[in-house]
N, C-alpha and C. Protein backbone atom coordinates (compact mmCIF):
# COMPACT_ATOMS: atom_id res chain seq x y z
N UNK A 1 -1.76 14.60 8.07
CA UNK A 1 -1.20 15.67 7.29
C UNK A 1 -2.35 16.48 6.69
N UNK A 2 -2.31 18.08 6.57
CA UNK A 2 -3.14 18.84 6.55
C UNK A 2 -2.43 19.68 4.80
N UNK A 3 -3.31 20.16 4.13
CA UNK A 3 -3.44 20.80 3.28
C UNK A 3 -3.23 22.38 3.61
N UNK A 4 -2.44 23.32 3.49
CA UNK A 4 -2.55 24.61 4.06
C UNK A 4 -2.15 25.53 2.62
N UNK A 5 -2.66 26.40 2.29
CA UNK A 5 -2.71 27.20 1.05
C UNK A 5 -2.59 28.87 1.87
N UNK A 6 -1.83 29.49 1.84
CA UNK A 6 -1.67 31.06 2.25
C UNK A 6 -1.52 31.81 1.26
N UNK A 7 -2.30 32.64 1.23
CA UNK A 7 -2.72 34.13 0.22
C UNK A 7 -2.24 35.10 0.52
N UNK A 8 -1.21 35.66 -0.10
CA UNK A 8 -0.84 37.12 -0.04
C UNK A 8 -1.06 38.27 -0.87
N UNK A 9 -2.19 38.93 -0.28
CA UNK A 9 -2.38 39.80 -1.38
C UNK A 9 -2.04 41.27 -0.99
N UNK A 10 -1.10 41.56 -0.09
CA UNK A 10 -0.73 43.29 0.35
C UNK A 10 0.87 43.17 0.03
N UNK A 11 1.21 44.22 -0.34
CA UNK A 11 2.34 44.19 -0.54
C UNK A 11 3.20 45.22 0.74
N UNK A 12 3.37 43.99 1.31
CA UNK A 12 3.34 44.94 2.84
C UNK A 12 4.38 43.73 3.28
N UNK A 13 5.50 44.35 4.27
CA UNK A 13 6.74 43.66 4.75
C UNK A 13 6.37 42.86 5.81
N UNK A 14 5.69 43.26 6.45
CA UNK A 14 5.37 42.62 7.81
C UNK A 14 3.91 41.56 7.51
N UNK A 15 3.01 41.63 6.98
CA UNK A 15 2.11 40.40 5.91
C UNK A 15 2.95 39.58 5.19
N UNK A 16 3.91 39.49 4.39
CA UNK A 16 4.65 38.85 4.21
C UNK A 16 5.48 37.95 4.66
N UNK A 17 6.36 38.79 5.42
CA UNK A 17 6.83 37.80 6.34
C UNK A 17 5.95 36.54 7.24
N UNK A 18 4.94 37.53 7.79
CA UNK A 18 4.25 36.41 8.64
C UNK A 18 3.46 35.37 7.67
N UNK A 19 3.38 35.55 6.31
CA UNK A 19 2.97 34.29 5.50
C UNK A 19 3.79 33.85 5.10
N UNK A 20 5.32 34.17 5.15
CA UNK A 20 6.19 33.26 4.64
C UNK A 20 6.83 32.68 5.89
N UNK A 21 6.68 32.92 7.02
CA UNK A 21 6.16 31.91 8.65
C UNK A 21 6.05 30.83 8.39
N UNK A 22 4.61 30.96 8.36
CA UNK A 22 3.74 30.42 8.71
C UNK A 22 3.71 28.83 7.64
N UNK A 23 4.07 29.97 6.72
CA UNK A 23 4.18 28.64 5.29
C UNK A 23 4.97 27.28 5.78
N UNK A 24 6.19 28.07 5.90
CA UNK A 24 7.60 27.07 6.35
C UNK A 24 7.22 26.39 7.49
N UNK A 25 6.35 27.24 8.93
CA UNK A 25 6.35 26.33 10.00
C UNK A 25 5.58 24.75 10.10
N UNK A 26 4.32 25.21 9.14
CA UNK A 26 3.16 24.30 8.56
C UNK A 26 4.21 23.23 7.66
N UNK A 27 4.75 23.56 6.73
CA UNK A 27 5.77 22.99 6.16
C UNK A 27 6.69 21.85 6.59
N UNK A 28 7.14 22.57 7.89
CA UNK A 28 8.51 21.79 8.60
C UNK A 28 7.67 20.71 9.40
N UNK A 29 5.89 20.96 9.76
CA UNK A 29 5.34 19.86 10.78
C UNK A 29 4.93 18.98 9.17
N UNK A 30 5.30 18.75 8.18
CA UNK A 30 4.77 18.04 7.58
C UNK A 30 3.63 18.13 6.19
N UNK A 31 3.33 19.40 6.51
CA UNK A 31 1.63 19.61 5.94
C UNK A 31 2.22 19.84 4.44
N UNK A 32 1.13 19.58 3.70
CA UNK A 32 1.62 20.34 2.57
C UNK A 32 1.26 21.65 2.18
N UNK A 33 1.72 22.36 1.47
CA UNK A 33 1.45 24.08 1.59
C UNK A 33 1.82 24.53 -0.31
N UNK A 34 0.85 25.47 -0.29
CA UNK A 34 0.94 26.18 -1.25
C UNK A 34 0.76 27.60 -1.03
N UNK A 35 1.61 28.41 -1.87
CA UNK A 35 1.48 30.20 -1.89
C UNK A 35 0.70 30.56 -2.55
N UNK A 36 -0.14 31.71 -2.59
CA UNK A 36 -0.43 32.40 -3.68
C UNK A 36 -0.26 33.86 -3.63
N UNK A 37 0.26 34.78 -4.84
CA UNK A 37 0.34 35.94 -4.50
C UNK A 37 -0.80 36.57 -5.45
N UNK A 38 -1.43 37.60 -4.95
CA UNK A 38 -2.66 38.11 -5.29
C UNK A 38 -2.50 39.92 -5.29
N UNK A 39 -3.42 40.34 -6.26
CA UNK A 39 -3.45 41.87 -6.11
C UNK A 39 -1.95 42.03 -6.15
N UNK A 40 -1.96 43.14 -4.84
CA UNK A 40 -0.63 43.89 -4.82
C UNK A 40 0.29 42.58 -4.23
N UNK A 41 -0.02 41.81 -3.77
CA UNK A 41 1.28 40.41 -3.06
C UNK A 41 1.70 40.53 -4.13
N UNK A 42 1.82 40.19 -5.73
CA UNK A 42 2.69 40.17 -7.01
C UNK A 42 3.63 40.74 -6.78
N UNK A 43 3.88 42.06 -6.05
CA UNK A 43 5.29 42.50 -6.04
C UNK A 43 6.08 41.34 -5.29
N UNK A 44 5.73 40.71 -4.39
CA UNK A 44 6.75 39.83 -3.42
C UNK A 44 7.06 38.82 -4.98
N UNK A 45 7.18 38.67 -6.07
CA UNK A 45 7.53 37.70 -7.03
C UNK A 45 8.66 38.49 -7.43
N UNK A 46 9.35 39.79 -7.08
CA UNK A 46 10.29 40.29 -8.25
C UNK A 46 11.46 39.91 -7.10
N UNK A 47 12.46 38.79 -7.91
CA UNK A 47 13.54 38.39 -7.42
C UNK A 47 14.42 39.42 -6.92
N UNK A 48 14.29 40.77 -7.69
CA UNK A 48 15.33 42.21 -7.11
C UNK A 48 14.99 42.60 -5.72
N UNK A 49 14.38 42.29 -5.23
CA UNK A 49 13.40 42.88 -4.07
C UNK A 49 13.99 42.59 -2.57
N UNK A 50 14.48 43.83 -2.13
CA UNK A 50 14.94 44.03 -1.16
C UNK A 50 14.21 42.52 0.37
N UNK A 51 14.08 41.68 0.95
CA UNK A 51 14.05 40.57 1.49
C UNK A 51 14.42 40.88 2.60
N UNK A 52 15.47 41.79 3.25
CA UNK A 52 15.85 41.97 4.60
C UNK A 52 15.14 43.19 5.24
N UNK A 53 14.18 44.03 5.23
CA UNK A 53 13.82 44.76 6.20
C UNK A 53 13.16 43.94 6.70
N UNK A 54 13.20 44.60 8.07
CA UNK A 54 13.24 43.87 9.51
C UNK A 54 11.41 44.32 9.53
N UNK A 55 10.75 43.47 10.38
CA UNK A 55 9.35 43.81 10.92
C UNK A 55 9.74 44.43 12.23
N UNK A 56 8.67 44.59 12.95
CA UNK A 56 8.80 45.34 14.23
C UNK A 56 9.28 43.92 15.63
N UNK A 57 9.13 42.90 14.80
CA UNK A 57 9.74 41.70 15.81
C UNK A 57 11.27 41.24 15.38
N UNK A 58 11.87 42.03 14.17
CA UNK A 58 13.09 41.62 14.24
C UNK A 58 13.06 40.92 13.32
N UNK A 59 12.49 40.27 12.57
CA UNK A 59 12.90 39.12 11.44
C UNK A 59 12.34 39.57 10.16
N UNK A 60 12.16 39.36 8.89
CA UNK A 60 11.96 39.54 7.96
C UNK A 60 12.19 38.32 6.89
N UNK A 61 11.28 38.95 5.68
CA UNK A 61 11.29 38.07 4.64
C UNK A 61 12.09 37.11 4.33
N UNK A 62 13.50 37.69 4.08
CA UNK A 62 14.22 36.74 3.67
C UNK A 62 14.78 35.35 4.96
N UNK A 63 14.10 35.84 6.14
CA UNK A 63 14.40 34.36 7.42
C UNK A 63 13.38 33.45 6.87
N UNK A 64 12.54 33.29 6.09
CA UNK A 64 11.82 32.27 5.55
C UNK A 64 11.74 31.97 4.27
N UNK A 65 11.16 33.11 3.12
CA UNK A 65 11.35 32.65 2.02
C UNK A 65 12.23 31.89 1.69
N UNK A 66 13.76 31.62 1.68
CA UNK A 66 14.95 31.33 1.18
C UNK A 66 14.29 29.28 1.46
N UNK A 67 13.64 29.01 2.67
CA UNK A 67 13.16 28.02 3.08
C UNK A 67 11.94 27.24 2.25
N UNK A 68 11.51 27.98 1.82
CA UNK A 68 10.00 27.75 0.94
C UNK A 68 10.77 27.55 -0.73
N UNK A 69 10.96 28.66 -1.11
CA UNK A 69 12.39 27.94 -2.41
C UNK A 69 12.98 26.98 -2.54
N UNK A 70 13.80 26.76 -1.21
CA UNK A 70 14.44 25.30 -1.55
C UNK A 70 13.83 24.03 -1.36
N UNK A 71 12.47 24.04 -0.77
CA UNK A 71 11.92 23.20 -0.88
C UNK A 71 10.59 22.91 -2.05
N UNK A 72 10.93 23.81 -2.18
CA UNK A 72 10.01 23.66 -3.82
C UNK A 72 8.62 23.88 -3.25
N UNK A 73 8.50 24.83 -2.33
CA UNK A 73 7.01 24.83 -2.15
C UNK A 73 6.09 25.31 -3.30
N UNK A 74 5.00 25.15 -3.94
CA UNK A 74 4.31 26.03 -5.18
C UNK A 74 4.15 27.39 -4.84
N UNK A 75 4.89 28.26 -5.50
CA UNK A 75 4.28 29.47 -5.19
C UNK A 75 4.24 30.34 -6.58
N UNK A 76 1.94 30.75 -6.88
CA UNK A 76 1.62 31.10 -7.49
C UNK A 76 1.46 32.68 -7.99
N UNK A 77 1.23 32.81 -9.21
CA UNK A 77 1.31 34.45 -9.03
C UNK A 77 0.20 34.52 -10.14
């Protein structure tokens, strides 16, 4: 089991998503994982925040975050 820590510091839909991926996939093999949001990433902390625009592959924020929440992953701000 591996230690994995992902930094988000753009407040950008498609960076996001792919760190809230990546989090969960690392996650689901076991690892343990922590978030951090940095700079402009702080906006991804405001619970009002639109979660469904799509990236250019079709999926978006809210297909992972909702996963990282319920498992109580740490995520810092």
């Amino acid at each position: 089991m591996a230690n994995f820590l992902f930094v988000l510091s753009r407040d950008d839909n498609q960076a996001a998503t792919r760190c809230f991926q990546f989090a969960q996939i690392a996650h689901s093999k076991g690892h343990n994982v922590d978030l951090f949001f940095i700079d402009d990433g702080v906006f991804w902390a405001d619970t009002s925040r639109n979660l469904t625009a799509e990236t250019p592959t079709g999926d978006c924020p809210n297909d992972y975050l909702p996963y990282l929440v319920e498992n109580e992953i740490h995520i810092g701000v």
